[in-house]
Protein backbone atom coordinates (compact mmCIF):
# COMPACT_ATOMS: atom_id res chain seq x y z
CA UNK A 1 9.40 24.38 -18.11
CA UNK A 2 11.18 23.18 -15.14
CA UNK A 3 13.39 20.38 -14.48
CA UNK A 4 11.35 17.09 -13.24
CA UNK A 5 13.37 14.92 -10.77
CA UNK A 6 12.65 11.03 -10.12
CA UNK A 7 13.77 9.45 -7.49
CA UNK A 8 13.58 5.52 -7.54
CA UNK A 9 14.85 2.92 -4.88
CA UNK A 10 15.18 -0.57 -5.77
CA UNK A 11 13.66 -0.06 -9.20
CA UNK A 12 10.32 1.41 -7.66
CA UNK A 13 9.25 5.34 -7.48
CA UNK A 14 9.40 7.18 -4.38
CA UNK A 15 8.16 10.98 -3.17
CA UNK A 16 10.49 13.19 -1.49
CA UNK A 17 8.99 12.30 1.39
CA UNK A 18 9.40 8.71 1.62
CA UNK A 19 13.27 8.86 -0.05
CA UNK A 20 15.02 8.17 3.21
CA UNK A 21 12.59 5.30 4.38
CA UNK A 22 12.82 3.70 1.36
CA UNK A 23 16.39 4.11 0.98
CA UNK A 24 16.64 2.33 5.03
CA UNK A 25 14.31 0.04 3.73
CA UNK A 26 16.63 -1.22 0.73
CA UNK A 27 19.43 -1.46 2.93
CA UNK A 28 18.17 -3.23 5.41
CA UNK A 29 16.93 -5.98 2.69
CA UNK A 30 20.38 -5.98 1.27
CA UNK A 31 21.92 -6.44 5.01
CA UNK A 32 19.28 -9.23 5.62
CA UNK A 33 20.15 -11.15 2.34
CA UNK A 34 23.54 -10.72 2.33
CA UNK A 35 23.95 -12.26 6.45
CA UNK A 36 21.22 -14.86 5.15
CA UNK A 37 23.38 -15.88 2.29
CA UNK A 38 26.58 -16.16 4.30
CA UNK A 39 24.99 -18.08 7.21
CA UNK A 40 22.45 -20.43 5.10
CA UNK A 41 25.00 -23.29 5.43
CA UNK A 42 25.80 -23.10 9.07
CA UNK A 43 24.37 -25.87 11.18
CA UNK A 44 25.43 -27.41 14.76
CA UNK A 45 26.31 -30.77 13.94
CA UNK A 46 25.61 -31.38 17.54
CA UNK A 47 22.36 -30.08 18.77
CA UNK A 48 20.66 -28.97 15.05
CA UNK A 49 20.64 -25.15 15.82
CA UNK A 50 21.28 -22.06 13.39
CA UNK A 51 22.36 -18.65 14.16
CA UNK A 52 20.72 -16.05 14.81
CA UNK A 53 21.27 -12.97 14.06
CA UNK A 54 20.30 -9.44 16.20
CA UNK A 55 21.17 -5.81 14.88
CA UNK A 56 20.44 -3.70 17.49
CA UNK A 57 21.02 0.45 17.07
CA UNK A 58 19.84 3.67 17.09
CA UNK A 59 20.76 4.24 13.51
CA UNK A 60 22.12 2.30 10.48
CA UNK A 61 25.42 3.85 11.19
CA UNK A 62 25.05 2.94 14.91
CA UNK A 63 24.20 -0.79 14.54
CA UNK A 64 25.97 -3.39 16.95
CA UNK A 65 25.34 -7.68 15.69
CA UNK A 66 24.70 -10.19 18.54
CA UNK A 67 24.61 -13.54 17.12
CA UNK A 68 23.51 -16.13 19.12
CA UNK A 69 23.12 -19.93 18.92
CA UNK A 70 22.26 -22.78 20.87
CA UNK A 71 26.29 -22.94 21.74
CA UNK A 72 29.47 -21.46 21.36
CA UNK A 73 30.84 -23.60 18.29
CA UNK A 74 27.95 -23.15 16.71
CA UNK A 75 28.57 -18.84 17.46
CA UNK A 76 32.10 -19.26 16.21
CA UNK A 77 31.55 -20.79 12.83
CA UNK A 78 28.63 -18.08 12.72
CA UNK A 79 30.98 -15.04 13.40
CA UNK A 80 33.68 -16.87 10.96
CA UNK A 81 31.55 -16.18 8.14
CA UNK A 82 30.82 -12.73 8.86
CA UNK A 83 33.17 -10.17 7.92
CA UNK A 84 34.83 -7.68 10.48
CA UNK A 85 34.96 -4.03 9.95
């Protein structure tokens, strides 16, 4: 009898196949909720806006963030509560 192997990615069952989609797919939920959590709270006092956020890349290993706003405080306090790497 062999050995079976299960791979699982955020508590579901994946093929082979699918591992690395899933596995992009997880991260990119953790990404989203972790920026959503940090930036929940930001507001312009002035004109109402939120940020946005933009990852834009070829890869998840290649991704640049644009955050934009409608103005620069508001882009400030929004880049404030993201951490550098």
């Amino acid at each position: 009898m062999g050995v079976k192997i299960k791979l699982t990615v955020g508590g579901k069952e994946v093929s082979p196949e699918n591992f690395g989609s899933a596995m992009k797919a997880q991260v990119y939920e953790h990404l989203k909720d972790s920026i959503t959590k940090k930036l929940s709270k930001i507001k312009c006092p002035e004109h109402g806006g939120v940020p946005q956020v933009t990852a834009e890349g070829s890869s998840l290993d290649n991704l640049k963030w644009k955050i934009s706003g409608c103005c620069e405080k508001l882009k400030d306090e929004a880049r404030k509560a993201l951490p550098k790497k």
